[in-house]
Protein backbone atom coordinates (compact mmCIF):
# COMPACT_ATOMS: atom_id res chain seq x y z
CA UNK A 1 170.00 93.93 165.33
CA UNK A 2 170.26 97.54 163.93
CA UNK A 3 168.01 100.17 164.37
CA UNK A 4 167.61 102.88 161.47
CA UNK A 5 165.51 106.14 161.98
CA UNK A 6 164.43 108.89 159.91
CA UNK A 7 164.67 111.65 161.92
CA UNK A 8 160.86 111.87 162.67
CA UNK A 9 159.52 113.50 165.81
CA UNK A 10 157.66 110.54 166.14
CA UNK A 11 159.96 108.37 166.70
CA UNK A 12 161.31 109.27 169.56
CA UNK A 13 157.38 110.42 170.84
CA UNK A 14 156.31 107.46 170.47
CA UNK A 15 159.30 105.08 171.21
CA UNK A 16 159.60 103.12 167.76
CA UNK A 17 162.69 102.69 164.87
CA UNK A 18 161.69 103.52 160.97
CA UNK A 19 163.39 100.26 160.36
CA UNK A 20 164.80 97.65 162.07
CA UNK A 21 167.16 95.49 160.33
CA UNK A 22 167.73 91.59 161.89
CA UNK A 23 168.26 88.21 160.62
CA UNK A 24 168.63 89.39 156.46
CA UNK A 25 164.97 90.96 156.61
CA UNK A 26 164.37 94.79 157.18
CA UNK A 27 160.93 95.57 158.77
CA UNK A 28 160.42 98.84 157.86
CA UNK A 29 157.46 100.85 160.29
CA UNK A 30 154.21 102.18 158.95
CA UNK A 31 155.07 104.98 156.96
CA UNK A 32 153.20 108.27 156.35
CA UNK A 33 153.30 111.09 153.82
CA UNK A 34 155.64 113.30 155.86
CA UNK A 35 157.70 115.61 154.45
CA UNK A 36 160.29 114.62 157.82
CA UNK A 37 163.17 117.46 156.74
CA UNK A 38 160.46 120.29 156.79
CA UNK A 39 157.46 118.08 158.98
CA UNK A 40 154.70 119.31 156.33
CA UNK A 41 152.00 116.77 154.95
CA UNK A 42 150.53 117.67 151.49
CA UNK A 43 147.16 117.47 151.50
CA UNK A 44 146.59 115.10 148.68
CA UNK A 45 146.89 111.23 148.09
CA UNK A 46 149.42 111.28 145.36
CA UNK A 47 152.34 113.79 147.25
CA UNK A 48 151.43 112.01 150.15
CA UNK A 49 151.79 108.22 148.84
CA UNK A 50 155.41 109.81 146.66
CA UNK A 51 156.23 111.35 149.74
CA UNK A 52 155.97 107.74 151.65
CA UNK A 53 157.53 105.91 149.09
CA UNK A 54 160.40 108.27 149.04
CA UNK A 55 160.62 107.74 152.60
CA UNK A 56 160.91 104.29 152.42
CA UNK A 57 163.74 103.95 149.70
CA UNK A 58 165.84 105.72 151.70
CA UNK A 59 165.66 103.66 155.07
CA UNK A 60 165.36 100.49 152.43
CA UNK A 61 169.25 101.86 151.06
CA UNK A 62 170.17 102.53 154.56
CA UNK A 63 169.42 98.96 155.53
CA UNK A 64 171.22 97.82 152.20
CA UNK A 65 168.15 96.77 150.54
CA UNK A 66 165.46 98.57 147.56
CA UNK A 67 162.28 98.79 146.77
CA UNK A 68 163.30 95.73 144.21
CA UNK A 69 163.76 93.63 147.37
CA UNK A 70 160.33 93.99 149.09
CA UNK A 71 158.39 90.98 150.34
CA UNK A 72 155.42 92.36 151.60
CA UNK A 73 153.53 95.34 151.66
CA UNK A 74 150.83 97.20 153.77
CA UNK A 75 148.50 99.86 152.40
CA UNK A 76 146.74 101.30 154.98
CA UNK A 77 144.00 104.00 154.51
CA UNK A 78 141.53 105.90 155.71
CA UNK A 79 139.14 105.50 152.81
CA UNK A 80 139.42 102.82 150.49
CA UNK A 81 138.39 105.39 147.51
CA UNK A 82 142.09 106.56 147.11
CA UNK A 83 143.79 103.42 146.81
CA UNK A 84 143.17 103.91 143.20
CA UNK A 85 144.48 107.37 142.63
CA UNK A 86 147.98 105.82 144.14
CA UNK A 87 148.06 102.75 141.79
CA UNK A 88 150.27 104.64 139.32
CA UNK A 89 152.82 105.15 141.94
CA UNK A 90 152.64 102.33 143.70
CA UNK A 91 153.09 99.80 140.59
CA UNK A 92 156.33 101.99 139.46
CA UNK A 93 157.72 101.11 142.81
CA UNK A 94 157.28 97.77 143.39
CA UNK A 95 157.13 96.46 139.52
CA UNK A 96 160.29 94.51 139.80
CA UNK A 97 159.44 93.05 143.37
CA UNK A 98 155.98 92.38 143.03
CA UNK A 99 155.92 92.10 146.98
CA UNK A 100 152.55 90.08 148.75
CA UNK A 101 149.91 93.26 149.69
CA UNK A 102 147.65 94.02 151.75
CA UNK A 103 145.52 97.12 151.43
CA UNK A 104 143.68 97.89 154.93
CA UNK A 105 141.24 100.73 155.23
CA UNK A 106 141.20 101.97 159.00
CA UNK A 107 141.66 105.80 160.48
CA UNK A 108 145.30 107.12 161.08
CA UNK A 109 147.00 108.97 163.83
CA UNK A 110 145.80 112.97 162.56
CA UNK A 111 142.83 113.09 159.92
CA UNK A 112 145.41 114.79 157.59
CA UNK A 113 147.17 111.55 156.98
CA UNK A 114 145.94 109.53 153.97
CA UNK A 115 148.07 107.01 153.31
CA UNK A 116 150.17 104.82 155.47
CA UNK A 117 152.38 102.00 153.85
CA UNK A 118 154.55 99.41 155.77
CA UNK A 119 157.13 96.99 153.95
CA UNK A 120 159.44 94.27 154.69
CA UNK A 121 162.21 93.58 152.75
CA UNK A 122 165.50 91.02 151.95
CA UNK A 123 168.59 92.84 152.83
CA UNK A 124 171.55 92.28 150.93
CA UNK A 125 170.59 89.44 148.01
């Protein structure tokens, strides 16, 4: 098993990996909109939701997989209204993988936080 982090305060706060690599799958952790090299959060949906995905690539390349290579997908917001605004974004990403999704509306950790997405992905085919 290998542990990959981002370098999020968070992380070692809370006592969790951004990914965790095992058995040809890479479960990535629910991500937020975090800018981690500078710890700012835009305020909107959109930087937020690029933000995430940009996030997410990276620990994905890490790991020795893509956004190509994603399985499944978790969309987790605070209000359900956005989802829309993050389509655009969201469908770029994960055109090639079409991954199963799931799109859960429930509060985050700090009100500022409007989008939360958590993958798993193949590693290495």
């Amino acid at each position: 098993m290998r542990r990959i982090s981002s370098g999020s305060v968070f992380e070692a706060q809370i006592g969790y990996s951004r990914a965790v690599v095992q058995g040809g799958l890479v479960y990535v952790s629910g991500t937020t909109g975090y800018d981690y090299a500078s710890m700012t959060l835009p305020g909107d949906v959109e930087a937020q939701c690029a933000n995430t995905l940009a996030t997410i690539a990276k620990v994905l390349e890490e790991a020795g997989s893509s956004l190509d290579q994603v399985v499944r997908v978790r969309y987790i917001l605070p209000d359900r209204r956005d989802f829309p605004k993050c389509w655009p974004q969201l469908s770029a990403a994960f055109a090639r993988a079409r991954p199963a999704a799931t799109m859960i509306e429930a509060r985050l950790m700090e009100d500022a936080m409007k989008i939360e997405i958590e993958v798993t992905a193949v590693c290495g085919e």
